[in-house]
C-alpha atoms as a PDB file:
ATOM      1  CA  UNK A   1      61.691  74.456 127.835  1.00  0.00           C
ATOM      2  CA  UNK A   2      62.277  77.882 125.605  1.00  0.00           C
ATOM      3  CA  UNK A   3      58.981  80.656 125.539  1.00  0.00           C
ATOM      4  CA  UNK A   4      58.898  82.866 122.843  1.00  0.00           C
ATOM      5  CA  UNK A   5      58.150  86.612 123.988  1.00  0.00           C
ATOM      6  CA  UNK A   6      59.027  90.129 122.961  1.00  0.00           C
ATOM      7  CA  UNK A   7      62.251  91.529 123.675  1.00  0.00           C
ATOM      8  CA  UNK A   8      61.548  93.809 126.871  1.00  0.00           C
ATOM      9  CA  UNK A   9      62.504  97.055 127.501  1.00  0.00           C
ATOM     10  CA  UNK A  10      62.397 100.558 127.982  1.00  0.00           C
ATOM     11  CA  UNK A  11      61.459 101.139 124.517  1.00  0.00           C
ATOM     12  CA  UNK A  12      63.273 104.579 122.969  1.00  0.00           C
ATOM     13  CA  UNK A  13      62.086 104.253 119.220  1.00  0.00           C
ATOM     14  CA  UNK A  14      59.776 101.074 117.178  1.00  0.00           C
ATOM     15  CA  UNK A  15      60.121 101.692 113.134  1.00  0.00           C
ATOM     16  CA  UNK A  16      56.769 100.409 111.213  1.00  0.00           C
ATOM     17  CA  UNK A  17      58.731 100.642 107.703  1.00  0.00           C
ATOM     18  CA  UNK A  18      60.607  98.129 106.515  1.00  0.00           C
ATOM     19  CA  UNK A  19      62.821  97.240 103.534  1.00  0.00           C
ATOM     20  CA  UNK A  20      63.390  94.206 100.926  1.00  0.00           C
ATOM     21  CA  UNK A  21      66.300  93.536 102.400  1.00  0.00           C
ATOM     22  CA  UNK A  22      65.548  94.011 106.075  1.00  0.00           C
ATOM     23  CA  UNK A  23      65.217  96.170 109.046  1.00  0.00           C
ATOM     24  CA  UNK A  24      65.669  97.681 112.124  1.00  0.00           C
ATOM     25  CA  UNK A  25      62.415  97.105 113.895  1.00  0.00           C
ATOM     26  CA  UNK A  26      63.598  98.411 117.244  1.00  0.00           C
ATOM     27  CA  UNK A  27      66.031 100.206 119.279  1.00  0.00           C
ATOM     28  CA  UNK A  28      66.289 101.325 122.590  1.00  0.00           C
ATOM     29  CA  UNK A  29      69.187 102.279 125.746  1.00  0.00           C
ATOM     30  CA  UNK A  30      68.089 100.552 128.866  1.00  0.00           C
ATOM     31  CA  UNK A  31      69.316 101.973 131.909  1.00  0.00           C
ATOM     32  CA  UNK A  32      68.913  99.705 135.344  1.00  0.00           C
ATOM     33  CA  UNK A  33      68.128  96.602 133.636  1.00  0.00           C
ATOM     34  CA  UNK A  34      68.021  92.869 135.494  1.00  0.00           C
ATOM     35  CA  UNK A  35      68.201  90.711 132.342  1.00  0.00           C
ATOM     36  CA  UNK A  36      66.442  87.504 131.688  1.00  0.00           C
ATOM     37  CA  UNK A  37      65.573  84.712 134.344  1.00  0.00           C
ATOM     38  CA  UNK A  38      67.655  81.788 134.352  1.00  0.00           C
ATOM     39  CA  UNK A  39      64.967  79.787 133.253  1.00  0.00           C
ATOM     40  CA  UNK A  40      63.056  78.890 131.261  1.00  0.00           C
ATOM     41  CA  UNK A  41      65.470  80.189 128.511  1.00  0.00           C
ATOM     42  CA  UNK A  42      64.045  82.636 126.223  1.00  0.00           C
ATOM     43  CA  UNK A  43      63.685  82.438 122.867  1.00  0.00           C
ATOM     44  CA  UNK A  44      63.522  85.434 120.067  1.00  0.00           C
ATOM     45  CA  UNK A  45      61.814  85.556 116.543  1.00  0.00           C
ATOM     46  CA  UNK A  46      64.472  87.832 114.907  1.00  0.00           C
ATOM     47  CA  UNK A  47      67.856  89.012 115.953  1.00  0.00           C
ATOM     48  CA  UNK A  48      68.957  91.327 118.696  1.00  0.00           C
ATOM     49  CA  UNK A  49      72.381  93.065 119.428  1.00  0.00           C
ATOM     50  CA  UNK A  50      72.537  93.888 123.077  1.00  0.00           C
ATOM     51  CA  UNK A  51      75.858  96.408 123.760  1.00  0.00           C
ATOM     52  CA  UNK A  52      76.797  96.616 127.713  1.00  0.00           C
ATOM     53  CA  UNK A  53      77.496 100.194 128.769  1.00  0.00           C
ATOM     54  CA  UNK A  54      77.787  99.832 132.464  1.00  0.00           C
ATOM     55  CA  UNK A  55      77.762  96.972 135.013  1.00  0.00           C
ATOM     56  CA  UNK A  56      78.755  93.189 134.505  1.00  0.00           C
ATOM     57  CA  UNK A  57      76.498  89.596 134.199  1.00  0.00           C
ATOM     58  CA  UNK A  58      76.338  86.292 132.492  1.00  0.00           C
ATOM     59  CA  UNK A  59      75.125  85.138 129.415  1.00  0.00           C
ATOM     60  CA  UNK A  60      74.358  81.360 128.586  1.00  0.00           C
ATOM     61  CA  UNK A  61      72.633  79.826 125.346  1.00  0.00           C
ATOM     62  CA  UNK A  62      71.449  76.269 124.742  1.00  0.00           C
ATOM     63  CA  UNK A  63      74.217  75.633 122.438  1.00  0.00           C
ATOM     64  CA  UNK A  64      76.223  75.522 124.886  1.00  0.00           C
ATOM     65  CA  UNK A  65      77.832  79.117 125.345  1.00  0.00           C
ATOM     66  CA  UNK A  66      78.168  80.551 128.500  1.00  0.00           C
ATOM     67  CA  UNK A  67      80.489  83.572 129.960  1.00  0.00           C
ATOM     68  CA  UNK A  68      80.636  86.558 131.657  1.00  0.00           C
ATOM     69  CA  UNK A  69      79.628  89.749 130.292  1.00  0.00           C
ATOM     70  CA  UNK A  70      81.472  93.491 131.451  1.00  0.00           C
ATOM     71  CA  UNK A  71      81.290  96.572 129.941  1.00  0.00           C
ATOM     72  CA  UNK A  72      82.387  96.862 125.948  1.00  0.00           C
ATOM     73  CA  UNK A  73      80.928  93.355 125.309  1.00  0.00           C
ATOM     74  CA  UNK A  74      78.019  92.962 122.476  1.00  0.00           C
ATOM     75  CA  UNK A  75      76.042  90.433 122.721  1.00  0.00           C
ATOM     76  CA  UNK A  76      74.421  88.919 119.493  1.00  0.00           C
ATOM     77  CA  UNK A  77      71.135  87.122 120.054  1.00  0.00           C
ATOM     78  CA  UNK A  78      70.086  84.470 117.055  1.00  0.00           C
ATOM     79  CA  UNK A  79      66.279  83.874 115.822  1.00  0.00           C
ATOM     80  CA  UNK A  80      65.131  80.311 117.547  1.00  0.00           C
ATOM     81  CA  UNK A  81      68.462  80.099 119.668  1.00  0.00           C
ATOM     82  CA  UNK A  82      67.391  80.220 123.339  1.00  0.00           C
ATOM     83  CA  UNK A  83      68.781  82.026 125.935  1.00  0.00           C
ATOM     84  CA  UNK A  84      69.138  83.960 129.156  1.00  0.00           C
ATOM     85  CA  UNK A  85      71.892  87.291 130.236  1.00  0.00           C
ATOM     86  CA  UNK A  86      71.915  89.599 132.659  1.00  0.00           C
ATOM     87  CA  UNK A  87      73.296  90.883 135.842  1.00  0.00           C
ATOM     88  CA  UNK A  88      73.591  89.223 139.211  1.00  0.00           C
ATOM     89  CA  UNK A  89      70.562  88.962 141.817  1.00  0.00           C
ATOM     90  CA  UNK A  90      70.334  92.261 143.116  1.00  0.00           C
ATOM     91  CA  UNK A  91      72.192  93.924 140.484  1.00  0.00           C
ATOM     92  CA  UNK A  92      71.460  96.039 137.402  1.00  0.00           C
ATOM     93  CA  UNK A  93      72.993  96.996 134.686  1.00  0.00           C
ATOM     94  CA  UNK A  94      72.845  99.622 131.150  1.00  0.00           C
ATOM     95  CA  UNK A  95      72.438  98.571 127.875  1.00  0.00           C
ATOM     96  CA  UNK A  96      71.616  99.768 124.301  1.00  0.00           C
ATOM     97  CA  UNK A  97      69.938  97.477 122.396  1.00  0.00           C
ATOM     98  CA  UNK A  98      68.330  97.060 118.309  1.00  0.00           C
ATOM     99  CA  UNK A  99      65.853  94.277 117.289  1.00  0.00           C
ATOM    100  CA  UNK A 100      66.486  93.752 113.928  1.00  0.00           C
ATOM    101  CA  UNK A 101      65.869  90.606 111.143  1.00  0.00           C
ATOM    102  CA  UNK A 102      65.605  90.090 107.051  1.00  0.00           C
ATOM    103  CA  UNK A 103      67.157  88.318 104.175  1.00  0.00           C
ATOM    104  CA  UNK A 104      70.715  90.288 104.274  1.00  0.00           C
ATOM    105  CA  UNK A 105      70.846  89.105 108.262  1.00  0.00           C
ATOM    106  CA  UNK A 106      70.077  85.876 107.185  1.00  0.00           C
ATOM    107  CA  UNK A 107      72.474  85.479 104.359  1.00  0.00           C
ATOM    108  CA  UNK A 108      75.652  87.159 106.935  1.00  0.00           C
ATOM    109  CA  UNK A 109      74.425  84.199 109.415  1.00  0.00           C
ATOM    110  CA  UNK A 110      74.026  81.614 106.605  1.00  0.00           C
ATOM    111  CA  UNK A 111      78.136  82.399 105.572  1.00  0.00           C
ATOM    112  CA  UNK A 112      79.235  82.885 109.452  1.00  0.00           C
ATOM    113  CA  UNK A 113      79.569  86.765 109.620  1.00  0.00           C
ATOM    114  CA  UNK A 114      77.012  86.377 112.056  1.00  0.00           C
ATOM    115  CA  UNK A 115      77.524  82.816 114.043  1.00  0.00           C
ATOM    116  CA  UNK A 116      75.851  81.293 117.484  1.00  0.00           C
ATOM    117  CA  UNK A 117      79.356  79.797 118.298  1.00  0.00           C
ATOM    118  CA  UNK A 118      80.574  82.990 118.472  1.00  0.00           C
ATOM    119  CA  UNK A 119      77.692  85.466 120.092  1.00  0.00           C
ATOM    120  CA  UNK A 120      79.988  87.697 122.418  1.00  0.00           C
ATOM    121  CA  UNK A 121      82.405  90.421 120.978  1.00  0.00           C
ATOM    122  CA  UNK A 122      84.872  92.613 123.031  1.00  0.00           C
ATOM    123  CA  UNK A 123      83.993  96.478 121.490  1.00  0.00           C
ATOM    124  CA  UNK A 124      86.227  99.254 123.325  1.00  0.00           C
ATOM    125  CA  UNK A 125      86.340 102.070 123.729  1.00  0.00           C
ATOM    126  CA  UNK A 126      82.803 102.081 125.073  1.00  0.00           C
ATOM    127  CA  UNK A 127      82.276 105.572 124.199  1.00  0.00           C
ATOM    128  CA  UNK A 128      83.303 105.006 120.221  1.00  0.00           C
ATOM    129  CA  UNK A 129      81.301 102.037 120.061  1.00  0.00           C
ATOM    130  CA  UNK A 130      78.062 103.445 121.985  1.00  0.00           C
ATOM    131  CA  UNK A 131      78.443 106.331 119.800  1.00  0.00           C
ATOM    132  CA  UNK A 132      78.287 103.700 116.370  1.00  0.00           C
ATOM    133  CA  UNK A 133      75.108 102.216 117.932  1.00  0.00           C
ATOM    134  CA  UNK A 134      73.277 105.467 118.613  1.00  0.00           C
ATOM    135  CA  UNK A 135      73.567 106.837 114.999  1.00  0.00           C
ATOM    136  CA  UNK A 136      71.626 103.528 113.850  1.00  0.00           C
ATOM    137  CA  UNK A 137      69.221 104.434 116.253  1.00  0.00           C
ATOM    138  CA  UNK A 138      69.311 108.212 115.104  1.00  0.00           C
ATOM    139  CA  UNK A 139      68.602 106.719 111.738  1.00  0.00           C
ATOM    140  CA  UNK A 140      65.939 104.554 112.832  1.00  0.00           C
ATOM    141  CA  UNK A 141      64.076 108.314 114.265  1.00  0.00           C
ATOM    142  CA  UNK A 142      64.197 109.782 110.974  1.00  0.00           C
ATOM    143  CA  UNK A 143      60.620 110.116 108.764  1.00  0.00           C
ATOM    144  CA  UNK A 144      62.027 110.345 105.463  1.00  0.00           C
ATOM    145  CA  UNK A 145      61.936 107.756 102.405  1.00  0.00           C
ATOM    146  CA  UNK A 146      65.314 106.454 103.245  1.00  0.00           C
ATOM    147  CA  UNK A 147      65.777 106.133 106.372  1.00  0.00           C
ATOM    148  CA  UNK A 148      64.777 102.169 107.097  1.00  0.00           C
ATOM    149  CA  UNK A 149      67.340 101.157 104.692  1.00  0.00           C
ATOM    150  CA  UNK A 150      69.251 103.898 106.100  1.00  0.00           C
ATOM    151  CA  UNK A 151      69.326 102.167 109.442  1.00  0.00           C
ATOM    152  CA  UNK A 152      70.109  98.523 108.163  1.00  0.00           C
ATOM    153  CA  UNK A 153      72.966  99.727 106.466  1.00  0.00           C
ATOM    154  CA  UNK A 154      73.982 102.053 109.541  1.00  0.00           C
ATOM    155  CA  UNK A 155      73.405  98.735 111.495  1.00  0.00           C
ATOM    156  CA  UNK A 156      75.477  96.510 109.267  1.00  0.00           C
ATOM    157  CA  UNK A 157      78.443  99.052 108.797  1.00  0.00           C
ATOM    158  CA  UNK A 158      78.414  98.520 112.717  1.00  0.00           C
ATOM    159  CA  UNK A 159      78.439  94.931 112.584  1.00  0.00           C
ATOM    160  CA  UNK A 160      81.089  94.572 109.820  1.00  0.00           C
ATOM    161  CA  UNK A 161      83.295  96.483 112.224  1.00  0.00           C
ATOM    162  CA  UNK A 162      82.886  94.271 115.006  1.00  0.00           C
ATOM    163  CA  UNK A 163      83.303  91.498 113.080  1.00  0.00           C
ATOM    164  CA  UNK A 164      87.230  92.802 112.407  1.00  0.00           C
ATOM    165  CA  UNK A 165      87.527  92.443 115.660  1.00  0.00           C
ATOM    166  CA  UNK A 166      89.687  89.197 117.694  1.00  0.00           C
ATOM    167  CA  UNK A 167      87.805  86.575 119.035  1.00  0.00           C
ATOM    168  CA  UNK A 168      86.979  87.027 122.325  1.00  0.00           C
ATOM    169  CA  UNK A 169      89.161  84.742 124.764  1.00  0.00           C
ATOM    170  CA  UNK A 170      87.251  82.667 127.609  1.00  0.00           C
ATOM    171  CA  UNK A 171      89.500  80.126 128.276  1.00  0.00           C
ATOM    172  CA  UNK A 172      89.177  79.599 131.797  1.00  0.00           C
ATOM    173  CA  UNK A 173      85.219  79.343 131.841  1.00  0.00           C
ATOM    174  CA  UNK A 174      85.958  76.753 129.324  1.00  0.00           C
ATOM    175  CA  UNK A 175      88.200  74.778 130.918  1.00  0.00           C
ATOM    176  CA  UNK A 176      85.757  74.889 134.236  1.00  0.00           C
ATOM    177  CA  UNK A 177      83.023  73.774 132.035  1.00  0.00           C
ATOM    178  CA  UNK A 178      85.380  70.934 130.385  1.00  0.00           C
ATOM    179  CA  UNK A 179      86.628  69.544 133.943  1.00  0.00           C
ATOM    180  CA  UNK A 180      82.622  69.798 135.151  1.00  0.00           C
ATOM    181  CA  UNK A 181      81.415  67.824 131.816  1.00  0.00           C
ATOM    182  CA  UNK A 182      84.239  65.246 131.952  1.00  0.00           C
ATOM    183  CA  UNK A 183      83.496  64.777 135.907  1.00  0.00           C
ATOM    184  CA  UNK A 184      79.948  64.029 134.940  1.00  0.00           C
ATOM    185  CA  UNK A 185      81.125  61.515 131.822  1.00  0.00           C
ATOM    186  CA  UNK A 186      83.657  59.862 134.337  1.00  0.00           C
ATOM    187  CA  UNK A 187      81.334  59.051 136.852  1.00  0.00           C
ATOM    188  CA  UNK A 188      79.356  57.044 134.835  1.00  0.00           C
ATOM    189  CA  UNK A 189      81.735  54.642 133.593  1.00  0.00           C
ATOM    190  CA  UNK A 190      78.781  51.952 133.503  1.00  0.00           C
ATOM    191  CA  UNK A 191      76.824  54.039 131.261  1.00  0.00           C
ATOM    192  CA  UNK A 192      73.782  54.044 133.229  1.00  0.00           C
ATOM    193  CA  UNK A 193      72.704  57.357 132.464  1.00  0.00           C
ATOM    194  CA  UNK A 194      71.799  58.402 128.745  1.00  0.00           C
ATOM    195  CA  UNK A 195      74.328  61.387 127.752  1.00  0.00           C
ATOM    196  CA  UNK A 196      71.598  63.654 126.832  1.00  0.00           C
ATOM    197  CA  UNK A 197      70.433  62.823 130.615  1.00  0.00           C
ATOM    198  CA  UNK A 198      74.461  64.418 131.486  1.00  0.00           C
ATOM    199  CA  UNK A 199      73.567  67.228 129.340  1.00  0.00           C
ATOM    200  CA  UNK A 200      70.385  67.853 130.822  1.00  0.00           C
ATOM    201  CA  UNK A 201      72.685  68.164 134.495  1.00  0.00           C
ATOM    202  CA  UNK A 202      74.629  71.040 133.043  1.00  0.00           C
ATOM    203  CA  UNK A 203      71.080  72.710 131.688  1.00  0.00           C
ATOM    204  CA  UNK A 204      71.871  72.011 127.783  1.00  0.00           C
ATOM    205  CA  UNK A 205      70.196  70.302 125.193  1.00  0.00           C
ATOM    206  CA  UNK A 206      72.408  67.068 124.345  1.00  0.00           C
ATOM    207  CA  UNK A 207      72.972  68.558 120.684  1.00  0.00           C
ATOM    208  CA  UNK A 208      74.985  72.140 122.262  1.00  0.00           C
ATOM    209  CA  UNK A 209      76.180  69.865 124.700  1.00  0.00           C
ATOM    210  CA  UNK A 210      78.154  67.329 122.226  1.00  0.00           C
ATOM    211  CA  UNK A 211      79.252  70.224 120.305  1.00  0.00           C
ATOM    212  CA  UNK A 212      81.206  72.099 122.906  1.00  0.00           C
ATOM    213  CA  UNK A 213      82.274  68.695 124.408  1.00  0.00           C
ATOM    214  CA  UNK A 214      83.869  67.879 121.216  1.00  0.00           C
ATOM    215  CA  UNK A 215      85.039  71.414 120.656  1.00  0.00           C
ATOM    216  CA  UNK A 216      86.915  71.408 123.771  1.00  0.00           C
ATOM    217  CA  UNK A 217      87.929  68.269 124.268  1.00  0.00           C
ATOM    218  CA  UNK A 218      88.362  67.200 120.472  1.00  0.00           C
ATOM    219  CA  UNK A 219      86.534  63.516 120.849  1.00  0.00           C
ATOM    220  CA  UNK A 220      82.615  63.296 121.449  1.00  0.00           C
ATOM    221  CA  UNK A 221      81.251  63.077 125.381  1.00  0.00           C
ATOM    222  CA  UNK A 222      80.462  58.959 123.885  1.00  0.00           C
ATOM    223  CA  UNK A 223      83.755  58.708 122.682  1.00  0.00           C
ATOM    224  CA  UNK A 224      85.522  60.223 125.755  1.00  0.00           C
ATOM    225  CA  UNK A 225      83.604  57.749 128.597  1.00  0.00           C
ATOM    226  CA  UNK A 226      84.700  54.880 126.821  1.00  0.00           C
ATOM    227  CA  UNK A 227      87.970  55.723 126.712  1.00  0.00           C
ATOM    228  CA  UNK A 228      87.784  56.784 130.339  1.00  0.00           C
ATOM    229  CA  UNK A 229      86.294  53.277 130.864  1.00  0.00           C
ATOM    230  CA  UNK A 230      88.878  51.694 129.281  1.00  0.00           C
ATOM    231  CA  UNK A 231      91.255  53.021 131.235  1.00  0.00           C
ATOM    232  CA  UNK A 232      89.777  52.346 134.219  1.00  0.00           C
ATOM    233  CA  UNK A 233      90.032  48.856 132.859  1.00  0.00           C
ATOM    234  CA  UNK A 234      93.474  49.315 132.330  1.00  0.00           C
ATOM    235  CA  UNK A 235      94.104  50.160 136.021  1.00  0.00           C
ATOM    236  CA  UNK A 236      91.911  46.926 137.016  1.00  0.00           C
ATOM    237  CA  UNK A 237      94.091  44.820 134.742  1.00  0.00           C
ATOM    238  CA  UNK A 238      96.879  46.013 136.239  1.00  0.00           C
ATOM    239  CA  UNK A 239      96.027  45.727 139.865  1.00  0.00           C
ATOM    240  CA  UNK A 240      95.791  41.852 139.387  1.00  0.00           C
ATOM    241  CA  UNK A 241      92.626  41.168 141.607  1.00  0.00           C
ATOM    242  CA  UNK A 242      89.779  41.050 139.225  1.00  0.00           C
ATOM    243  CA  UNK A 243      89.674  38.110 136.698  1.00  0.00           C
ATOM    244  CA  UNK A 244      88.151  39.765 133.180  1.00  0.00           C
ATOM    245  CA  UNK A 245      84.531  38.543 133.873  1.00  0.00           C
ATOM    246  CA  UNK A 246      84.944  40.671 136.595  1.00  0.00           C
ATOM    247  CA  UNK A 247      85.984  43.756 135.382  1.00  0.00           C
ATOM    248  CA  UNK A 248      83.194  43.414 132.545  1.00  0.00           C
ATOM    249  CA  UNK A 249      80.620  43.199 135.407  1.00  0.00           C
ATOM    250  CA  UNK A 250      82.484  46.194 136.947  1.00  0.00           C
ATOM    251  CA  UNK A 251      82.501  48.300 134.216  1.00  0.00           C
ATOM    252  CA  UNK A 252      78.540  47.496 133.014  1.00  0.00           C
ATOM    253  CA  UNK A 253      79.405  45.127 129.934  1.00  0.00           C
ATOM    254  CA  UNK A 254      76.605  42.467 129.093  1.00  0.00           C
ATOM    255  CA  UNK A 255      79.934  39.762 129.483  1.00  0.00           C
ATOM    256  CA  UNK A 256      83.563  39.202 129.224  1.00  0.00           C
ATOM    257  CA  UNK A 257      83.460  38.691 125.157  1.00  0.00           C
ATOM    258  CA  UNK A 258      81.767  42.238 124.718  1.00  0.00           C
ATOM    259  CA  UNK A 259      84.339  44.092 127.133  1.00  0.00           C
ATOM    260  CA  UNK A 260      87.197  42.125 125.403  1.00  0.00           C
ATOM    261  CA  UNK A 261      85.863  43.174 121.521  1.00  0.00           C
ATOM    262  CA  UNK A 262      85.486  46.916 123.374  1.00  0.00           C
ATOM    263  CA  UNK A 263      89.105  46.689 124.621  1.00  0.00           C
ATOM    264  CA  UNK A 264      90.661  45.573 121.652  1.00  0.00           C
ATOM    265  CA  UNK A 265      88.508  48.604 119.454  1.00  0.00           C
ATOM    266  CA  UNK A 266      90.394  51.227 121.704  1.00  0.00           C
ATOM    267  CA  UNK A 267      93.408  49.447 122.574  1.00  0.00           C
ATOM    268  CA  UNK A 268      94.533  47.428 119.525  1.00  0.00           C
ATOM    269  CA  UNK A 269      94.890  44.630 122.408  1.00  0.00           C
ATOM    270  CA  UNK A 270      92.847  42.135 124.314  1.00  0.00           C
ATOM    271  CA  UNK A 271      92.531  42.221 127.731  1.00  0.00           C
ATOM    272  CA  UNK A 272      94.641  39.164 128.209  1.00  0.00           C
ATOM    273  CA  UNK A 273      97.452  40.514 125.635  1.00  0.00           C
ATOM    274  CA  UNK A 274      97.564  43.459 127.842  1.00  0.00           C
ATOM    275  CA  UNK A 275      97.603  41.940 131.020  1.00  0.00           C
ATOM    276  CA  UNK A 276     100.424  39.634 129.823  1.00  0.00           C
ATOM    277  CA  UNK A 277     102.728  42.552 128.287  1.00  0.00           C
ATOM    278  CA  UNK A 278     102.364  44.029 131.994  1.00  0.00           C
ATOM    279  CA  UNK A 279     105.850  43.523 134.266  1.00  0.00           C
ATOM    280  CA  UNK A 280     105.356  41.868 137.123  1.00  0.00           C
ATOM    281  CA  UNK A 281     103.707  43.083 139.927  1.00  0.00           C
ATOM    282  CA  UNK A 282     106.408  44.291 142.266  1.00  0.00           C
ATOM    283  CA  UNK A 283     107.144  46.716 139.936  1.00  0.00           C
ATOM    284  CA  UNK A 284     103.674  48.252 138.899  1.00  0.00           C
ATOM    285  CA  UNK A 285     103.490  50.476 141.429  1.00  0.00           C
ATOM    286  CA  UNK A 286     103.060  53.462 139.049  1.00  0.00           C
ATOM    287  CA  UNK A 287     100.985  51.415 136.539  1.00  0.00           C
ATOM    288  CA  UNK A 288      98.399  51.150 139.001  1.00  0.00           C
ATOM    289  CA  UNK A 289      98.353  55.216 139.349  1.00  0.00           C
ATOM    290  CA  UNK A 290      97.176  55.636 136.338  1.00  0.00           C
ATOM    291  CA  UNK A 291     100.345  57.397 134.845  1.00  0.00           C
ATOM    292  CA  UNK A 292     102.162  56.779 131.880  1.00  0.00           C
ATOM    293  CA  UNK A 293     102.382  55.453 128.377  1.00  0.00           C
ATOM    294  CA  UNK A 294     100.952  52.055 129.794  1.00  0.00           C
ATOM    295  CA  UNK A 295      97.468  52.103 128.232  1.00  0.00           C
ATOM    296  CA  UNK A 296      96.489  53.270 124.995  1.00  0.00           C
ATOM    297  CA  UNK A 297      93.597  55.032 126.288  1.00  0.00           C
ATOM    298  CA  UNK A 298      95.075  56.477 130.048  1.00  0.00           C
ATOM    299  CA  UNK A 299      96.763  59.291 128.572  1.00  0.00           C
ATOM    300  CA  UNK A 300      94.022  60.691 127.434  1.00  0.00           C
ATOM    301  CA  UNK A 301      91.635  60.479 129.542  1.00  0.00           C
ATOM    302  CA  UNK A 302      93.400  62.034 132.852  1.00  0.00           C
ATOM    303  CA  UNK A 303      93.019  65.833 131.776  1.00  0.00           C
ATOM    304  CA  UNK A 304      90.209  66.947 129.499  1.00  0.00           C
ATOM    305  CA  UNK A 305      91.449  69.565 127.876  1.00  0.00           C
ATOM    306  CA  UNK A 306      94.653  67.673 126.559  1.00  0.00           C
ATOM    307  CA  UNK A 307      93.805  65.072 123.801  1.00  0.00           C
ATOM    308  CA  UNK A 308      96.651  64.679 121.800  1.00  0.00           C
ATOM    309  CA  UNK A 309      97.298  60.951 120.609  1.00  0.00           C
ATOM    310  CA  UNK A 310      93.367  60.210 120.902  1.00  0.00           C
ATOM    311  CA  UNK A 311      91.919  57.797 118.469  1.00  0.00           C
ATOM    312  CA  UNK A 312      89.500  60.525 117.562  1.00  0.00           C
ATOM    313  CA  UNK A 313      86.852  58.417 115.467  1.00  0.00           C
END
């Protein structure tokens, strides 16, 4: 479960004005900090921008995102999007941070200048960018008429800069995270565990779960046992030993008729058309390996990252 709290800190400045369009209701540089618990994930009322000056971390969210954090990275944290960041056990690291929220922030998240999918950026030179950050905060000290809208448009001057800036690559945490997911999927091929039970495994909610699955992977975590289960079928098939009945037992199906219906969805064939298109069994020593253009769904379903040729419905 998510608890809502304050954002905590080492407060440097809190504004009490505020604008039609929106504000900066906080800023502050947070030297020695330990970041968030693992759990239970926190969750914020407004937005936050977290900039890493010196040390390194993790940051996870439950839709799904998580990666490491170094020096130069900015960290944008959503209203009602849970999460948890910060440095190793034992460590510490320095931040400046602004707590900020309004229409204008909402209408940049409602057309994807600001998106959850996307909440790390890669800002260098640390110096420039700390120095961008502290003039909203300089803003954010003044007394005069101006300065809260001042400070959001300081603030979003900031963010339209970052915003220029590449995506930030992660591809090997993904690619762990894939091979962990589709581990999880494979070793249920009976389905005995509800999927948002799988998500629950890799601490996510089964909606940020599916999303990543599918953004990885291209086909949902649903869609990617069965084929995994059909190819496992495949393999059985091929081996010889197991009559259908069988295999429909093996694989969790109520009976052979609802296993051959399944088979024929992913495959375009029956179980017996298959097993009767197979060459005989002196020579299936590779079939049986799983290898190959064999089975419609075994080429698939061997590495997770590669779906090309999927029936992706």
């Amino acid at each position: 479960m998510a608890e809502r709290s304050p954002l905590p800190s080492q407060l440097v400045v809190r504004a009490a004005a505020t604008t039609a369009v929106g504000a900066v209701r906080a800023a502050g540089r947070l030297r020695a900090g330990r970041g968030l618990p693992v759990a239970p994930l926190r969750v914020l009322d407004s937005y936050a921008a977290v900039y890493l000056l010196a040390g390194s971390g993790r940051y996870a969210d439950a839709g799904g995102t998580r990666t490491a954090l170094a020096p130069g990275d900015l960290l944008l944290l959503f209203p009602g999007l849970g999460h948890t960041y910060g440095p190793p056990p034992g460590q510490t690291w320095s931040e400046l941070y602004l707590l900020f929220d309004g229409p204008v922030f909402d209408l940049w998240r409602s057309t994807g200048l600001l998106d959850p999918a996307r909440p790390v950026r890669r800002l260098e030179p640390v110096d420039r960018w700390a120095t961008a950050f502290e003039r909203v905060v300089a803003d954010l000290q003044r007394t005069d008429a101006g300065a809260a809208l001042s400070a959001v448009c300081a603030l979003l001057s900031v963010l339209a800069d970052a915003e220029s800036t590449p995506p930030r690559e992660d591809a090997q945490a993904d690619h762990w995270w894939l091979s962990w997911a589709s581990a999880l999927l494979a070793a249920d091929l009976r389905r005995e565990q509800p999927l948002d039970a799988v998500a629950a495994r890799m601490s996510m909610s089964y909606d940020g779960f599916r999303k990543r699955f599918r953004r990885l992977a291209g086909v949902s975590p649903a869609r990617y046992r069965a084929l995994r289960c059909i190819d496992r079928a495949c393999e059985l098939l091929a081996d010889g030993e197991l009559t259908g009945r069988q295999i429909a037992a093996a694989l969790g199906f109520n009976d052979e008729f609802h296993f051959s219906r399944r088979f024929h969805q992913i495959t375009g064939r029956t179980p017996s058309q298959f097993r009767a298109a197979l060459p005989p069994l002196p020579h299936r020593a590779t079939i049986s390996s799983g290898r190959g253009d064999w089975c419609p769904a075994g080429r698939v379903t061997r590495e997770p990252p590669s779906t090309r040729g999927v029936d992706r419905r």
